[in-house]
N, C-alpha and C. Protein backbone atom coordinates (compact mmCIF):
# COMPACT_ATOMS: atom_id res chain seq x y z
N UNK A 1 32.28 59.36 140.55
CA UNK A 1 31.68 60.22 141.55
C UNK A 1 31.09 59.33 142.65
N UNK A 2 31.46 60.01 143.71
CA UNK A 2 30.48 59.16 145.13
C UNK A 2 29.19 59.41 145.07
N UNK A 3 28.17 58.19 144.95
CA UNK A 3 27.22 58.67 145.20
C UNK A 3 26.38 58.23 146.58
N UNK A 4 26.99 57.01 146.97
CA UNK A 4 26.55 56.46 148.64
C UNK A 4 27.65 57.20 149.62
N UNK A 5 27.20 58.26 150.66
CA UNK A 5 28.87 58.87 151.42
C UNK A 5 28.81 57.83 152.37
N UNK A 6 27.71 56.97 153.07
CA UNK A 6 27.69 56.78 153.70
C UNK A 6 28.59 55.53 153.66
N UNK A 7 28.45 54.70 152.34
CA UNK A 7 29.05 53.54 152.27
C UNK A 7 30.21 53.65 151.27
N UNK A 8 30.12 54.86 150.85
CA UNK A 8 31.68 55.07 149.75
C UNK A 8 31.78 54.07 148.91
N UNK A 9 30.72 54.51 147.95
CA UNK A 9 30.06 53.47 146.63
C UNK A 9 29.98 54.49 145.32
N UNK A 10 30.67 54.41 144.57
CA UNK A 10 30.89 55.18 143.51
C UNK A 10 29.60 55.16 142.07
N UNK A 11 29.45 55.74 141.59
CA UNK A 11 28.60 55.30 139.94
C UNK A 11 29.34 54.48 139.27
N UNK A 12 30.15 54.28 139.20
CA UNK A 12 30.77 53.35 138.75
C UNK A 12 30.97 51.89 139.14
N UNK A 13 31.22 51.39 140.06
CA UNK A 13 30.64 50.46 140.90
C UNK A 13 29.37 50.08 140.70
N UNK A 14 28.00 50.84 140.77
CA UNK A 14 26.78 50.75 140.41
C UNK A 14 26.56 50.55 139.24
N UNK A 15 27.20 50.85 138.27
CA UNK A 15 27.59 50.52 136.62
C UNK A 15 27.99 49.54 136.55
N UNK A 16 28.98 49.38 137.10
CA UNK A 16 29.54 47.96 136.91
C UNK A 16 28.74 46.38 137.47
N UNK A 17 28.29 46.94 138.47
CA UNK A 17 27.14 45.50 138.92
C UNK A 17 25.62 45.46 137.71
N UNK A 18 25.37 46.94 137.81
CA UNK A 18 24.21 46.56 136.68
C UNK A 18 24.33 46.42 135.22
N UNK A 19 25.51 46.29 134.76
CA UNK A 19 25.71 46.08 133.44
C UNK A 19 26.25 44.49 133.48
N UNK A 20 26.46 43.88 135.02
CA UNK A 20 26.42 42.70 134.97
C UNK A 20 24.82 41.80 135.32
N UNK A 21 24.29 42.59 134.96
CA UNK A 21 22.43 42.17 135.27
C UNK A 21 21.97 42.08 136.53
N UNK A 22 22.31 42.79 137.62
CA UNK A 22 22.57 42.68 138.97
C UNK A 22 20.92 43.89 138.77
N UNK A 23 20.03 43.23 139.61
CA UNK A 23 18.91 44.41 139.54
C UNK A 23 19.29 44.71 140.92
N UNK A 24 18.58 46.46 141.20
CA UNK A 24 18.53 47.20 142.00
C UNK A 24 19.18 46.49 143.54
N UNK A 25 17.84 45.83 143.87
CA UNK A 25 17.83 45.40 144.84
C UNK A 25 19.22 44.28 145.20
N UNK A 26 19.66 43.72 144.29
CA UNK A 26 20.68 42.82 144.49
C UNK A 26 21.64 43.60 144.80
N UNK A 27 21.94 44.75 144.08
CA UNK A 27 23.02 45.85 144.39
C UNK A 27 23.31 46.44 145.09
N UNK A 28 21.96 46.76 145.86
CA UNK A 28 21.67 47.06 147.46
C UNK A 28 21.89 46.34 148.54
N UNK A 29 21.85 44.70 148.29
CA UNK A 29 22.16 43.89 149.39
C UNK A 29 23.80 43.69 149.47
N UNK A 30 24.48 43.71 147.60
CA UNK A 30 25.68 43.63 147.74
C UNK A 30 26.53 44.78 148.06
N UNK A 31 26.25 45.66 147.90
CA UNK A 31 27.58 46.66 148.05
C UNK A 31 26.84 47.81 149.26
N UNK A 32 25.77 47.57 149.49
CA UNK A 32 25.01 48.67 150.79
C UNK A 32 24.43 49.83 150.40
N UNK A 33 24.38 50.17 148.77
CA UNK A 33 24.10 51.44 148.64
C UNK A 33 22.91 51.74 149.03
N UNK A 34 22.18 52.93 149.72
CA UNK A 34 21.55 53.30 150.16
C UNK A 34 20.42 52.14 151.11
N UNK A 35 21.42 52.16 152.05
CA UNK A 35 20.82 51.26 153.14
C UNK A 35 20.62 51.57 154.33
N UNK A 36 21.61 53.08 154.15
CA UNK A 36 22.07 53.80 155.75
C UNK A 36 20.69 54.89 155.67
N UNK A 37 21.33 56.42 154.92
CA UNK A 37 20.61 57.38 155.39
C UNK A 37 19.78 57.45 154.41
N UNK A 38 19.66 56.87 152.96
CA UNK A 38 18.94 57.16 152.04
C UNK A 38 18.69 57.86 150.90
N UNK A 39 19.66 59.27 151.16
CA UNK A 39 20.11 60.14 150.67
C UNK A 39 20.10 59.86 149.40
N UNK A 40 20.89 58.96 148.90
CA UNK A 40 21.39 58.55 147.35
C UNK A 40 20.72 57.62 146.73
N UNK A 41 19.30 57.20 147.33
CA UNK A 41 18.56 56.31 146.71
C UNK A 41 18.11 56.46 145.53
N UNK A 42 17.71 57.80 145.24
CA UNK A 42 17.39 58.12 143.89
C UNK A 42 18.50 58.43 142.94
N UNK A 43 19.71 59.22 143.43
CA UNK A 43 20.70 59.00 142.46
C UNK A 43 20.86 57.17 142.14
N UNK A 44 21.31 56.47 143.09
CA UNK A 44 22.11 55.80 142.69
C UNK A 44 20.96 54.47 141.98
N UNK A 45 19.45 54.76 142.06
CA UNK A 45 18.81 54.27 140.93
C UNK A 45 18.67 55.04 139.55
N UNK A 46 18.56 55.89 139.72
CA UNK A 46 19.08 56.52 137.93
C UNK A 46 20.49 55.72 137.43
N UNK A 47 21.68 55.87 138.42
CA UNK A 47 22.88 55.44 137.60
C UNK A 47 22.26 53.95 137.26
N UNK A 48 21.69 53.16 138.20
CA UNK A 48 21.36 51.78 137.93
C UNK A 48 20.39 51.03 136.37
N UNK A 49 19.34 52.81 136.33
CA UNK A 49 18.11 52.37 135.50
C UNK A 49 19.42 52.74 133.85
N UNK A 50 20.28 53.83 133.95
CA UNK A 50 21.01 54.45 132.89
C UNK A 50 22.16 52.91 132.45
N UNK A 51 22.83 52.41 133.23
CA UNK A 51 23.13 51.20 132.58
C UNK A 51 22.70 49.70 132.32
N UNK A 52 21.59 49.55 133.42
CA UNK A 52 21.46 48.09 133.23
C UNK A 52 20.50 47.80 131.76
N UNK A 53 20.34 48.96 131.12
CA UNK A 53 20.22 48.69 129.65
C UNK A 53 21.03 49.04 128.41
N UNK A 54 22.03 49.48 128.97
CA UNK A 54 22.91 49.89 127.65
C UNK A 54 23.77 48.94 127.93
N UNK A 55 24.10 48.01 126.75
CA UNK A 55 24.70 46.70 126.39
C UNK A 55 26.64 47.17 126.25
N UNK A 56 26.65 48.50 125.53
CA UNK A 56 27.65 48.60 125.13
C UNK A 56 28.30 47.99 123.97
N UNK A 57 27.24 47.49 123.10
CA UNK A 57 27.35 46.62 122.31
C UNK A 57 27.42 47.62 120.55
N UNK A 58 28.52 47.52 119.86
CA UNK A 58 28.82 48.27 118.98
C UNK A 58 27.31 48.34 118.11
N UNK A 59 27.10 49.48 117.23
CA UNK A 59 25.63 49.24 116.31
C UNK A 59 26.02 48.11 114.74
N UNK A 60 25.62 47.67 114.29
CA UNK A 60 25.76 47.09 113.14
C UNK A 60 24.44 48.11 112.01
N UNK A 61 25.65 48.29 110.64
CA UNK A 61 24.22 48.71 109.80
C UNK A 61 23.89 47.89 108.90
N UNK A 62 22.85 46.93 108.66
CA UNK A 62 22.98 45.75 107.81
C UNK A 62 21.81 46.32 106.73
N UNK A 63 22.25 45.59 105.02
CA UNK A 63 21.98 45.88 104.17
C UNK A 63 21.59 44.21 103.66
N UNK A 64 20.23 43.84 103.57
CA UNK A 64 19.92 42.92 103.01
C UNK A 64 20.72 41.56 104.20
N UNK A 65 21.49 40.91 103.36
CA UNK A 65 21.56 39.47 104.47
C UNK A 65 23.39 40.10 104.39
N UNK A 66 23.93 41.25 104.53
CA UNK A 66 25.11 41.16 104.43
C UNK A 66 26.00 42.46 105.27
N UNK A 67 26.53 42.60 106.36
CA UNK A 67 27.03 43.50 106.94
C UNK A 67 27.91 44.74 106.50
N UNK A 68 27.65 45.62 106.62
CA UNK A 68 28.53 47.21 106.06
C UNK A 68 29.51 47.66 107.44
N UNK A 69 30.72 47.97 107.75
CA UNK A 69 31.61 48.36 108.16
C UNK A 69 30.72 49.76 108.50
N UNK A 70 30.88 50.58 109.58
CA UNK A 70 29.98 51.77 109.67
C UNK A 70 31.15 52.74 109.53
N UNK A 71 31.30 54.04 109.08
CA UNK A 71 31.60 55.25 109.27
C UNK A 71 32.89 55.72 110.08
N UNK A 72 31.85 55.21 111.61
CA UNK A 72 33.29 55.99 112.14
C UNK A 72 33.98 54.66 112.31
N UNK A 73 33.91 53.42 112.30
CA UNK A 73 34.89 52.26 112.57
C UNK A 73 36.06 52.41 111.73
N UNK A 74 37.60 52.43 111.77
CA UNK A 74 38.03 51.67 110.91
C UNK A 74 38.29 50.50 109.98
N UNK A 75 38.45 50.35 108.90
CA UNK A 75 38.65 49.33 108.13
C UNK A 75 39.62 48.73 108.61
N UNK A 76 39.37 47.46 108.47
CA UNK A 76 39.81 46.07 108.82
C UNK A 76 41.96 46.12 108.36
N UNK A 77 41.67 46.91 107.17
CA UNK A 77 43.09 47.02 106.29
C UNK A 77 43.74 48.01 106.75
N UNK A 78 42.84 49.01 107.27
CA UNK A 78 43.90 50.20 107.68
C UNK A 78 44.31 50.32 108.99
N UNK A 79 44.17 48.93 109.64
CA UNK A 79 44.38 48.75 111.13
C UNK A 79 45.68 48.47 111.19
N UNK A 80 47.27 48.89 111.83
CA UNK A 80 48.24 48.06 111.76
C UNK A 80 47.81 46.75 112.32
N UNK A 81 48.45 45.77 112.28
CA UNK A 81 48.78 44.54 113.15
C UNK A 81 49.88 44.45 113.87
């Protein structure tokens, strides 16, 4: 979705710089979002505050000093190769 019209800067784009640790302001100098009319300043800091903390990083469920395969993952064996 567009969320800068002015600079035709997508959430995604904004996702993609802040999930590379790019804070706000850096994101603003690099790609222009909300620099013009302003409009999307508050969207396009929500999309910013919504990823630059989610890692995307799978959960692990650990049991003592030794890792469990979770639920919905498949097993290692029932994967073709």
């Amino acid at each position: 979705m567009i969320v800068c019209v002015c600079r035709s800067i997508s959430d995604r784009e904004i996702a993609r710089h802040a999930r590379a640790g790019m804070s706000f302001d850096d994101i603003q100098f690099e790609l222009g979002v909300a620099t013009q009319c302003g409009q999307c300043e508050s969207c396009a800091r929500e999309v910013h505050a919504q990823c630059a903390c989610s890692g995307g990083v799978a959960a692990l469920h650990c049991e003592s000093s030794t890792v469990k395969e979770s639920a919905e993952w498949p097993n290692s064996s029932s994967v073709a190769a």
